[in-house]
C-alpha atoms as a PDB file:
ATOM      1  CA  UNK A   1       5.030  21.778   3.860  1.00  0.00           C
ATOM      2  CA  UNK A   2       8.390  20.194   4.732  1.00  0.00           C
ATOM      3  CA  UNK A   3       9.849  22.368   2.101  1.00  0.00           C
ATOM      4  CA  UNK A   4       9.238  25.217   2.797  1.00  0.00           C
ATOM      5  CA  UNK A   5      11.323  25.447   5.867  1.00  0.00           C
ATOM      6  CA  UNK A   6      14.509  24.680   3.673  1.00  0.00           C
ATOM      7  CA  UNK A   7      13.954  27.772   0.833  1.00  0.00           C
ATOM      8  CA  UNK A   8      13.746  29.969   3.640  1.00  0.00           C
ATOM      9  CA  UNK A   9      17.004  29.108   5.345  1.00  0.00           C
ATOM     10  CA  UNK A  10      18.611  29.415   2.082  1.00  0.00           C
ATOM     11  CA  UNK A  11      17.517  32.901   1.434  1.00  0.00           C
ATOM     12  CA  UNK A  12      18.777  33.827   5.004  1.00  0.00           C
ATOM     13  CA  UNK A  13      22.350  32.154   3.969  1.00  0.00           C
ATOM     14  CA  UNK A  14      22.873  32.429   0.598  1.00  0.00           C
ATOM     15  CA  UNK A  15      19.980  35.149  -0.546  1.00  0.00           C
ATOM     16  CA  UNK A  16      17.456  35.232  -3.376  1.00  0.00           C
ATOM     17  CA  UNK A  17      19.849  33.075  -5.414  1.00  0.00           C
ATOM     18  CA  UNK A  18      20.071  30.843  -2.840  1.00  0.00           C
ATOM     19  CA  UNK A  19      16.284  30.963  -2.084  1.00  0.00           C
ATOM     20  CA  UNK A  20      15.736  30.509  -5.832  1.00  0.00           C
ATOM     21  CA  UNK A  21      17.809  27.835  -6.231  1.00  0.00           C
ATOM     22  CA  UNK A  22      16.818  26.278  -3.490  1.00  0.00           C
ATOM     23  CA  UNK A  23      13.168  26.222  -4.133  1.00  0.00           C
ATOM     24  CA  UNK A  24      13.387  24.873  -7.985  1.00  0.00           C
ATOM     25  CA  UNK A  25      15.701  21.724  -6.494  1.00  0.00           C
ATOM     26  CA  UNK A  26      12.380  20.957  -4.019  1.00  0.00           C
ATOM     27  CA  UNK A  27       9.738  21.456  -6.780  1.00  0.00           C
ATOM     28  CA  UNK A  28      11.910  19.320  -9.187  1.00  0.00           C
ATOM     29  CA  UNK A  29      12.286  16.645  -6.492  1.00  0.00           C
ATOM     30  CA  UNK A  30       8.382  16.658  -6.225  1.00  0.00           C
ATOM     31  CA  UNK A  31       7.649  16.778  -9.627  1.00  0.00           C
ATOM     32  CA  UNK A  32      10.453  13.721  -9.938  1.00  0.00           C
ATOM     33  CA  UNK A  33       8.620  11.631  -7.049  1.00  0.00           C
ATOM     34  CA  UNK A  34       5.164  12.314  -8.244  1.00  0.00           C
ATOM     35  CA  UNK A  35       6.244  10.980 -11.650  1.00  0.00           C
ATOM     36  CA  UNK A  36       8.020   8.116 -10.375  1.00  0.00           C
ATOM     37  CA  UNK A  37       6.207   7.032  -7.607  1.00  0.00           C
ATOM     38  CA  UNK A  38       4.205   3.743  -9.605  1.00  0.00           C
ATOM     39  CA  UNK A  39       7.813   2.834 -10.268  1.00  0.00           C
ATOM     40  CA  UNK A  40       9.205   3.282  -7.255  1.00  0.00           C
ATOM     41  CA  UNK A  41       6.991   1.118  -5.478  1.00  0.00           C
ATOM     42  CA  UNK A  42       6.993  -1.947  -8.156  1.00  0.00           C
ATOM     43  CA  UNK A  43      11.233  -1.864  -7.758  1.00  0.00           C
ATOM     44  CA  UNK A  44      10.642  -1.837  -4.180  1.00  0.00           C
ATOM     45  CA  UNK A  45       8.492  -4.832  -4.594  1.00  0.00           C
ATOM     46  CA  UNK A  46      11.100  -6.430  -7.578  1.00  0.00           C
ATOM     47  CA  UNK A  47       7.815  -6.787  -9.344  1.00  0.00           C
ATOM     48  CA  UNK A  48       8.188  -7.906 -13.059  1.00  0.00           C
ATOM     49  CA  UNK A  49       5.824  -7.374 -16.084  1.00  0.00           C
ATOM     50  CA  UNK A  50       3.628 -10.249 -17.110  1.00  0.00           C
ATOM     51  CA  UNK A  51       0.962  -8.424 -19.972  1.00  0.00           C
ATOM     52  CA  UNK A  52      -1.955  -6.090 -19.452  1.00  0.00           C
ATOM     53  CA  UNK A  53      -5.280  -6.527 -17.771  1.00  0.00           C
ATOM     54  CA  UNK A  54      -7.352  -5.578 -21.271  1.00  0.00           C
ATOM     55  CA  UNK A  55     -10.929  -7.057 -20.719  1.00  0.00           C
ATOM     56  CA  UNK A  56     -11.826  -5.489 -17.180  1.00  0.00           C
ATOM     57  CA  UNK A  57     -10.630  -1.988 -18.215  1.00  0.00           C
ATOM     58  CA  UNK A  58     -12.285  -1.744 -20.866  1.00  0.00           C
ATOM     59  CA  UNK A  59     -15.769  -2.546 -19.442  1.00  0.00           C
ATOM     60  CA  UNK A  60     -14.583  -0.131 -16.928  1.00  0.00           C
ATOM     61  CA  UNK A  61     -13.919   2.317 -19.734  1.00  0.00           C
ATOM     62  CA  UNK A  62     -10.135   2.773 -17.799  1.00  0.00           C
ATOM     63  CA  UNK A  63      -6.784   2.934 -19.319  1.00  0.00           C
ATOM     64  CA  UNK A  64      -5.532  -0.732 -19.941  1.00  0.00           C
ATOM     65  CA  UNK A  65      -3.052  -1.152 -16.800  1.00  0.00           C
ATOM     66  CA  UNK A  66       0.151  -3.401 -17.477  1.00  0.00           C
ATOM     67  CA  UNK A  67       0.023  -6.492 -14.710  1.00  0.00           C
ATOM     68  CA  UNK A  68       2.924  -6.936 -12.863  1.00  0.00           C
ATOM     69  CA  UNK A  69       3.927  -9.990 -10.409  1.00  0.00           C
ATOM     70  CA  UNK A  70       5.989  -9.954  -7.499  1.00  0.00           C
ATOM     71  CA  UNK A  71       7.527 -12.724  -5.020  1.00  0.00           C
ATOM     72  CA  UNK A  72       5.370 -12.545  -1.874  1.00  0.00           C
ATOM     73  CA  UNK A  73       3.890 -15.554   0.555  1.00  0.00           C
ATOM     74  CA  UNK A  74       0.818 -12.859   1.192  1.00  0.00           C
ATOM     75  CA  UNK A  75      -2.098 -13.064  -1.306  1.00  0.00           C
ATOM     76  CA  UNK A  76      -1.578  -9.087  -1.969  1.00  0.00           C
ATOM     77  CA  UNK A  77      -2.835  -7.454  -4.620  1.00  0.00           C
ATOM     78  CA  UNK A  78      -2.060  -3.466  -5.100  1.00  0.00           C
ATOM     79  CA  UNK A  79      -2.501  -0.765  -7.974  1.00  0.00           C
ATOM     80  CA  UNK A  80       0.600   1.588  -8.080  1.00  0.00           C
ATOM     81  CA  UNK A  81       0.645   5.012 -10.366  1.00  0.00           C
ATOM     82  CA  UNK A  82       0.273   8.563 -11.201  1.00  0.00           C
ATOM     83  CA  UNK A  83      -0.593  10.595 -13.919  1.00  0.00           C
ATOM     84  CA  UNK A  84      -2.839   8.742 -15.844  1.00  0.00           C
ATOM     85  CA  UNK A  85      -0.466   5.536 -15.701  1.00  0.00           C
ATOM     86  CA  UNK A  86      -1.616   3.040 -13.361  1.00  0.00           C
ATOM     87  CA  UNK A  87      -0.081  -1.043 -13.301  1.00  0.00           C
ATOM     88  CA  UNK A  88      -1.671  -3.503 -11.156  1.00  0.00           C
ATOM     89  CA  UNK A  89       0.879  -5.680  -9.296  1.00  0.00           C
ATOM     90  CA  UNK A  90      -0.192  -9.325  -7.762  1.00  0.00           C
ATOM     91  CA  UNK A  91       1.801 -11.729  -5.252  1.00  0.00           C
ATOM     92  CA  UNK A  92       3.012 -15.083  -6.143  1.00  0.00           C
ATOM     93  CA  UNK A  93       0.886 -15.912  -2.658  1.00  0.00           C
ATOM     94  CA  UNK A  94      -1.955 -14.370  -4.398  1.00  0.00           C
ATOM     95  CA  UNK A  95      -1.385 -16.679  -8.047  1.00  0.00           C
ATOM     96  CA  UNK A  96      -1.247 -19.681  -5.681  1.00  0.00           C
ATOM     97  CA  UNK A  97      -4.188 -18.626  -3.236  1.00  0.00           C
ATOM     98  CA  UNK A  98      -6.989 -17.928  -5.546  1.00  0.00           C
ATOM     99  CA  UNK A  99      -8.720 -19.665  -8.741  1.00  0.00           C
ATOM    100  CA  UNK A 100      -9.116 -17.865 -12.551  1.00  0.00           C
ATOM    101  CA  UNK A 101     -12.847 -16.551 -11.268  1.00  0.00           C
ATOM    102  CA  UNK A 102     -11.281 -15.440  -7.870  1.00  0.00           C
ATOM    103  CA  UNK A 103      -8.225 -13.100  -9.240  1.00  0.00           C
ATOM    104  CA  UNK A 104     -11.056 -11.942 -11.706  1.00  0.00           C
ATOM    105  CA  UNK A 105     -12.925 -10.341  -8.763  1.00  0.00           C
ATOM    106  CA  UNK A 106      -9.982  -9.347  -6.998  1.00  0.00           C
ATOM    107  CA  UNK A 107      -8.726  -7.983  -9.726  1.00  0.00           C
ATOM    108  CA  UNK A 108     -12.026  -5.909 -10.730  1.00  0.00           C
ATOM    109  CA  UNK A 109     -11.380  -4.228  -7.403  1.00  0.00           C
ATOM    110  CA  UNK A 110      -8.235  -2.577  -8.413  1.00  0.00           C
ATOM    111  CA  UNK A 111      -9.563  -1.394 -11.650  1.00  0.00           C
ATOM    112  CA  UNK A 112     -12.368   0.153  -9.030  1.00  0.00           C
ATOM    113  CA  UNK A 113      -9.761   1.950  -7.299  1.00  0.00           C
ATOM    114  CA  UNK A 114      -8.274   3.104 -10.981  1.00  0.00           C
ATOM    115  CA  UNK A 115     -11.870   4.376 -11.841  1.00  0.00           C
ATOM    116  CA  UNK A 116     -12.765   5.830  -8.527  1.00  0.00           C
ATOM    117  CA  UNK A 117      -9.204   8.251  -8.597  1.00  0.00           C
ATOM    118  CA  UNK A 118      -8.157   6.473  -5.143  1.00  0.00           C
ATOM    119  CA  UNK A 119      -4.146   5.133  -6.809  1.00  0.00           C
ATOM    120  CA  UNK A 120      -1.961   8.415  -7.576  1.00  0.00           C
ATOM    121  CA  UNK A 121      -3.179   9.291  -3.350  1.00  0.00           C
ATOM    122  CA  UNK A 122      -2.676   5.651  -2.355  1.00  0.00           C
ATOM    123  CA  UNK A 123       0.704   5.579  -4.130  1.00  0.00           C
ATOM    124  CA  UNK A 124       2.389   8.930  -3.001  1.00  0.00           C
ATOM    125  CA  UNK A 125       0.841   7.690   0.697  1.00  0.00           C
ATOM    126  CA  UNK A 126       2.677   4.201   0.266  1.00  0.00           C
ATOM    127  CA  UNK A 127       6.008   5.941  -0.609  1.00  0.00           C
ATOM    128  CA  UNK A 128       5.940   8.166   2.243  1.00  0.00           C
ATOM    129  CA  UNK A 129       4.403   6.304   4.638  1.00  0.00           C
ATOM    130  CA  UNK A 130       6.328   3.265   3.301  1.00  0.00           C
ATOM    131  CA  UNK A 131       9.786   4.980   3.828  1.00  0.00           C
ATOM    132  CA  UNK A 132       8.919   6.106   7.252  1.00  0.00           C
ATOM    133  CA  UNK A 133       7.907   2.973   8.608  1.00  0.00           C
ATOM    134  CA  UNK A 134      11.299   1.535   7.359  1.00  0.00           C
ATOM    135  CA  UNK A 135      13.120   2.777  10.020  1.00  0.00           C
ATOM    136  CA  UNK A 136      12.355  -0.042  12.245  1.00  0.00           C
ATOM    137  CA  UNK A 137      13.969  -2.416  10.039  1.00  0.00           C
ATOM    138  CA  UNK A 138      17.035  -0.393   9.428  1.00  0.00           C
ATOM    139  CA  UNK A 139      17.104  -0.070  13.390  1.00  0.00           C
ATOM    140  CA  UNK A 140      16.445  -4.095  13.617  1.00  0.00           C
ATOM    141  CA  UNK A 141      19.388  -4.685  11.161  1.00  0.00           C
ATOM    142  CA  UNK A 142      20.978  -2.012  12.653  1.00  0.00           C
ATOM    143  CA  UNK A 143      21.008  -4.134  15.890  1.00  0.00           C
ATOM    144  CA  UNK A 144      21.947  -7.333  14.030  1.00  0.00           C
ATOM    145  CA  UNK A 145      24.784  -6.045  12.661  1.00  0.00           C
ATOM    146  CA  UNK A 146      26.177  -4.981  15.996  1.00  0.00           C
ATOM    147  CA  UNK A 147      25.862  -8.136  17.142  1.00  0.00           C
ATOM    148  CA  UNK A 148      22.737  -8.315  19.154  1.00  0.00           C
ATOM    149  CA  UNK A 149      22.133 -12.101  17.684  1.00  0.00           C
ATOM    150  CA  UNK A 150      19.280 -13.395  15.876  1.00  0.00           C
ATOM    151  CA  UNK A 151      16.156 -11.325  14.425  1.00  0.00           C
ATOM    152  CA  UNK A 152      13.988 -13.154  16.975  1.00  0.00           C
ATOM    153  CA  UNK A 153      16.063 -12.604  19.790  1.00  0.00           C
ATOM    154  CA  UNK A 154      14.657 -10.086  22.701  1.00  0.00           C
ATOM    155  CA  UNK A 155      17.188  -7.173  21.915  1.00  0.00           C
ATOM    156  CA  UNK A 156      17.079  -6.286  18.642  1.00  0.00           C
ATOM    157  CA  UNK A 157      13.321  -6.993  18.696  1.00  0.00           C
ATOM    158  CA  UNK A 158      13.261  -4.513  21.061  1.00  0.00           C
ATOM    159  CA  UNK A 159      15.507  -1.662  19.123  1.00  0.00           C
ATOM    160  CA  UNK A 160      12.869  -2.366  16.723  1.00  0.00           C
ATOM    161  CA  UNK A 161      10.080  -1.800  18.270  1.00  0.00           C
ATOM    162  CA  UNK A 162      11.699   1.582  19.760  1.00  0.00           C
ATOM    163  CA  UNK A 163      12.548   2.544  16.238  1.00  0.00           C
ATOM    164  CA  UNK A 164       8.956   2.097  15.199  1.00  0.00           C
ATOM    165  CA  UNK A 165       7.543   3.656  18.140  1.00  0.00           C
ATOM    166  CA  UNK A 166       9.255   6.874  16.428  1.00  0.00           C
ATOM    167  CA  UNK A 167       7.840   6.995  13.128  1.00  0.00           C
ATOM    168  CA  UNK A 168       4.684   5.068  13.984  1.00  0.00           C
ATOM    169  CA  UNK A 169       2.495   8.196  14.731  1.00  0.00           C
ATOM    170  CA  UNK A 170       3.940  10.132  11.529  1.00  0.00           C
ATOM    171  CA  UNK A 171       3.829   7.389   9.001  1.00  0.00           C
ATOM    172  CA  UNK A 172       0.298   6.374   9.753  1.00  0.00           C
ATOM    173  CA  UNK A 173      -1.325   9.863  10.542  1.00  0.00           C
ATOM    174  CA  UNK A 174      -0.305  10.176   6.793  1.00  0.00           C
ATOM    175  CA  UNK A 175      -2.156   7.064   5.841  1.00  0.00           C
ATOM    176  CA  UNK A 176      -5.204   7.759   8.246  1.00  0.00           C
ATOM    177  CA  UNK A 177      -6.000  11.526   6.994  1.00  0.00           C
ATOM    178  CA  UNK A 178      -5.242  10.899   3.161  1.00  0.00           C
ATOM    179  CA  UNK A 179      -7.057   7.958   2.783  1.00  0.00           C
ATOM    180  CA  UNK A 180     -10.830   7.171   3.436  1.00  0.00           C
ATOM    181  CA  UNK A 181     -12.160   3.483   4.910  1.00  0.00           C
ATOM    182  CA  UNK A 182     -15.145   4.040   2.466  1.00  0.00           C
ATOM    183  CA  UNK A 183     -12.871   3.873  -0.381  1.00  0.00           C
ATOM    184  CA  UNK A 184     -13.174  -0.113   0.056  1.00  0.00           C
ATOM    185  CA  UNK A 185     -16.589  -0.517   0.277  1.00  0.00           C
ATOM    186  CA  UNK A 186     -16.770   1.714  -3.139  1.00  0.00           C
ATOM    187  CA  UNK A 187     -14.735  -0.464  -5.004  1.00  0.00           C
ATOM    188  CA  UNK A 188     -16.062  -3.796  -3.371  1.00  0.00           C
ATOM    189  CA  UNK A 189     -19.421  -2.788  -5.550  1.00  0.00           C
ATOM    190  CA  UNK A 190     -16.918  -1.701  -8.798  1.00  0.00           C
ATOM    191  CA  UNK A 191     -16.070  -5.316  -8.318  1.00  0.00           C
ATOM    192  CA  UNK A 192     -19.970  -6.401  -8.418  1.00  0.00           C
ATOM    193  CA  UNK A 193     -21.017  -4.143 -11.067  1.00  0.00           C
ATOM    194  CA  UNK A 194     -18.134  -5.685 -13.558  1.00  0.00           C
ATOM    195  CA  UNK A 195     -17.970  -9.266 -12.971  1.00  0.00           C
ATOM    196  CA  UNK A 196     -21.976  -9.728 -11.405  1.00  0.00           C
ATOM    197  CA  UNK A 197     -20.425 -11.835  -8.704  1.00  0.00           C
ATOM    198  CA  UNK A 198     -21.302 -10.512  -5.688  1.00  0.00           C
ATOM    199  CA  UNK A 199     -21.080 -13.597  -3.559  1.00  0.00           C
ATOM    200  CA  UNK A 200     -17.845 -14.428  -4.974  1.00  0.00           C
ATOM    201  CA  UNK A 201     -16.556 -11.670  -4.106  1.00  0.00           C
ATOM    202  CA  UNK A 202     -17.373 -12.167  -0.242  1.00  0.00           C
ATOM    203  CA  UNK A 203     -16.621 -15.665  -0.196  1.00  0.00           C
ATOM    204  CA  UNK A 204     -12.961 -14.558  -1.440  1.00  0.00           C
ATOM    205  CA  UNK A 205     -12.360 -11.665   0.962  1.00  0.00           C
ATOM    206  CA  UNK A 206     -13.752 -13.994   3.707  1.00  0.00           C
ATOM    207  CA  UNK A 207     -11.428 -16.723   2.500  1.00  0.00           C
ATOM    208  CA  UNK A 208      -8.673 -14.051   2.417  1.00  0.00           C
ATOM    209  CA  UNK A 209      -9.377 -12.758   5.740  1.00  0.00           C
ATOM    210  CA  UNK A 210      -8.895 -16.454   7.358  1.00  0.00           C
ATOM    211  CA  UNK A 211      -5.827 -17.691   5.464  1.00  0.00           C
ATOM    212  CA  UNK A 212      -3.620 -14.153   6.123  1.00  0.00           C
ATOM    213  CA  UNK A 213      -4.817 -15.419  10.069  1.00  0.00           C
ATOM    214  CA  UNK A 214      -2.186 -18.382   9.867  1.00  0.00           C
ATOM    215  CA  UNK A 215       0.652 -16.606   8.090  1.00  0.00           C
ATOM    216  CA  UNK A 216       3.390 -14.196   9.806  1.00  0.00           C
ATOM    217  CA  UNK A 217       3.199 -10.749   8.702  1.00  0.00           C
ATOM    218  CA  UNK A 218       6.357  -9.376   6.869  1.00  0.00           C
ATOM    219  CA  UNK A 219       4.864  -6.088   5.119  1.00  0.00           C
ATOM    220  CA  UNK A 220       5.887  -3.126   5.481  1.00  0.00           C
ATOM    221  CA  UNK A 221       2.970  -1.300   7.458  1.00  0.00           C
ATOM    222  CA  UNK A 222       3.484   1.974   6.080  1.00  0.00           C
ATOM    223  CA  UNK A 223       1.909   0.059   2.521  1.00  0.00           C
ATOM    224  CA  UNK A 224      -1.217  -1.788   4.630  1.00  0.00           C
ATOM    225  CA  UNK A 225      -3.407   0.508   2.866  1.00  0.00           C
ATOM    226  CA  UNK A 226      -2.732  -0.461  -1.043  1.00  0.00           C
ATOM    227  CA  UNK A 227      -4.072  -4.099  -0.410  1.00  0.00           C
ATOM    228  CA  UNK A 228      -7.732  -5.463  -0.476  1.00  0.00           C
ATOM    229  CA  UNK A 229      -7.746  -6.156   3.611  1.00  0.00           C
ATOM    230  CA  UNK A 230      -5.910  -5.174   6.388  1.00  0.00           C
ATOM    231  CA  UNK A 231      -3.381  -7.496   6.675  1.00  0.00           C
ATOM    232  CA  UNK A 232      -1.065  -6.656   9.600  1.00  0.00           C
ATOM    233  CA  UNK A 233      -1.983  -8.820  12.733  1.00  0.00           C
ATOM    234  CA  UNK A 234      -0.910  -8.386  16.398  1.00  0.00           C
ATOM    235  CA  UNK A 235       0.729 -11.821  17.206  1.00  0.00           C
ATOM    236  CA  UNK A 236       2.770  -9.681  20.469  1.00  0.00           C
ATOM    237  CA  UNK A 237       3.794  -6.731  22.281  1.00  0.00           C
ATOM    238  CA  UNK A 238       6.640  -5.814  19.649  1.00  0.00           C
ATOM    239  CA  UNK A 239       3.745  -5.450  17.237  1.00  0.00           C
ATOM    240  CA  UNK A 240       1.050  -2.891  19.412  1.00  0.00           C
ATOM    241  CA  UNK A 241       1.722  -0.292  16.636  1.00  0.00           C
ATOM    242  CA  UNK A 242       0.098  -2.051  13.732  1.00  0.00           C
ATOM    243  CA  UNK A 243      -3.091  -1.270  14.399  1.00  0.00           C
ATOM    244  CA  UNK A 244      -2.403   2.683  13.657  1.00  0.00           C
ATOM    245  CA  UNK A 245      -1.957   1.658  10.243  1.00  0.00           C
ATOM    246  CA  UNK A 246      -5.387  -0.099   9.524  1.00  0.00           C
ATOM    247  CA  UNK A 247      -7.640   2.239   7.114  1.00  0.00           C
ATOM    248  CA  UNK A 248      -9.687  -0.479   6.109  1.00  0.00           C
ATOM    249  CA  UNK A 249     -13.409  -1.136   7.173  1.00  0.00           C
ATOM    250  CA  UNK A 250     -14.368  -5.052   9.136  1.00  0.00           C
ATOM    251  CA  UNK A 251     -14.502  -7.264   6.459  1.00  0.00           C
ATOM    252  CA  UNK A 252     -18.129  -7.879   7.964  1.00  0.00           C
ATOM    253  CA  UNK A 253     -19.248  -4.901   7.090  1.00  0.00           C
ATOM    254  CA  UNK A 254     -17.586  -5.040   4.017  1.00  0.00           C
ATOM    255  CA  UNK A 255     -19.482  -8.452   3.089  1.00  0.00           C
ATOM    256  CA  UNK A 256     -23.000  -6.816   4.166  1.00  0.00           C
ATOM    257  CA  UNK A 257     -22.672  -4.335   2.024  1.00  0.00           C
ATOM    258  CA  UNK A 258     -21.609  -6.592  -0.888  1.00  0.00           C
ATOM    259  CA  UNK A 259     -24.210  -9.233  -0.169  1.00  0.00           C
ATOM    260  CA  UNK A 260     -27.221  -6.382   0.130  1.00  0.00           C
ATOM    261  CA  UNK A 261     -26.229  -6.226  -3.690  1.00  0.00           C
ATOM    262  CA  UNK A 262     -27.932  -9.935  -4.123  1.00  0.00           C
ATOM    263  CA  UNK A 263     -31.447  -9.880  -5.466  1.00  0.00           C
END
């Protein structure tokens, strides 16, 4: 939709060549994003191949996905991909926070968003969505670099938070009418039906929940979506716009559903 606008001004400047042109440039770019997209998003991440996750896909009957790490205090946990190709990328905070049986379950879940279809949406959502929301921090350093002192300092907290409150609406009506809450609670029971740990499973999203409570949140929000939980908190005023981005169900309601699984 956003490129359509730019064909048509062409063809009133330059004519069909122009509008020709034009138009093949935009549906290269696409085709170029759509491609690139898993990519994109494990560079923006410096994420770093580690193997393959073999065992889980192929009770799934999925493609093997390569396993990537990435530097992060955040247990987070995302699937990135298009096309067929999908790699499954985990936080340092994640390899520190949870035990071998944990990650298993965790890691089931992603291979439930793999066979459930959710990752080339959730990816091309992250990249836009992602680059949207990164305005505020380009306005925050921005503000720095003009010599408004110290990220904590009132003023360029503030251009931040005015630089958000710009792209806030856009970048999360993206996330909020692509993506479905129930997409969760379908993979939550991928996650049972491969590793027959139901309980596990709740005890570690539970356990997840309470220790992402204690930690400052430095995540991009226009990304909240690709992890297992919501985890962008309100700690203050600068932060009122976070809770646009949440597209995930009460981890209640999420362990209900996973416990009703228990015979």
């Amino acid at each position: 939709m956003i490129s359509i606008p730019a064909p048509v001004i062409a063809f009133l400047l330059l004519g069909p060549v122009g509008f020709v042109a034009t138009l093949a440039l935009f549906i290269l770019l696409s085709y170029v994003l759509y491609s690139y997209s898993g990519k994109i998003l494990l560079k923006w991440y410096k994420a770093k191949k580690v193997g393959s996750l073999e065992n889980l896909a192929v009770k799934a009957g999925v493609v093997t996905p390569d396993m990537y790490m990435f530097d992060h205090h955040l247990p987070m946990i995302f699937t990135a991909g298009t096309r067929g190709k999908f790699d499954i990328a985990v936080s340092s905070g994640a390899m520190g926070l949870f035990d071998a049986s944990e990650l298993e379950v965790m890691l089931a879940r992603e291979i439930g968003h793999i066979l459930n279809n959710d990752v080339p949406m959730n990816t091309m959502v992250a990249l836009f969505a992602g680059s949207l929301a990164s305005v505020s921090t380009f306005a925050l350093w921005g503000a720095l670099l003009g010599g408004f002192g110290q990220d904590y300092d009132p003023a360029p907290r503030f251009i931040r938070f005015l630089g958000m409150g710009l792209v806030a609406v856009p970048s999360a009506l993206i996330a909020q009418l692509a993506l479905s809450p129930s997409r969760e609670i379908m993979v939550d029971a991928v996650s049972v039906e491969l590793t027959k740990e139901p309980k596990l499973l709740a005890d570690t999203l539970e356990y997840m929940q309470k220790y992402v409570g204690h930690y400052p949140m430095s995540l991009n929000p226009g990304h909240a979506h690709l992890f297992p939980l919501n985890l962008l908190s309100m700690e203050e005023f600068y932060d009122m716009h976070l809770s646009l981005f949440n597209t995930h169900p009460d981890v209640d309601i999420r362990v209900k559903q996973i416990m009703s699984k228990v015979n």
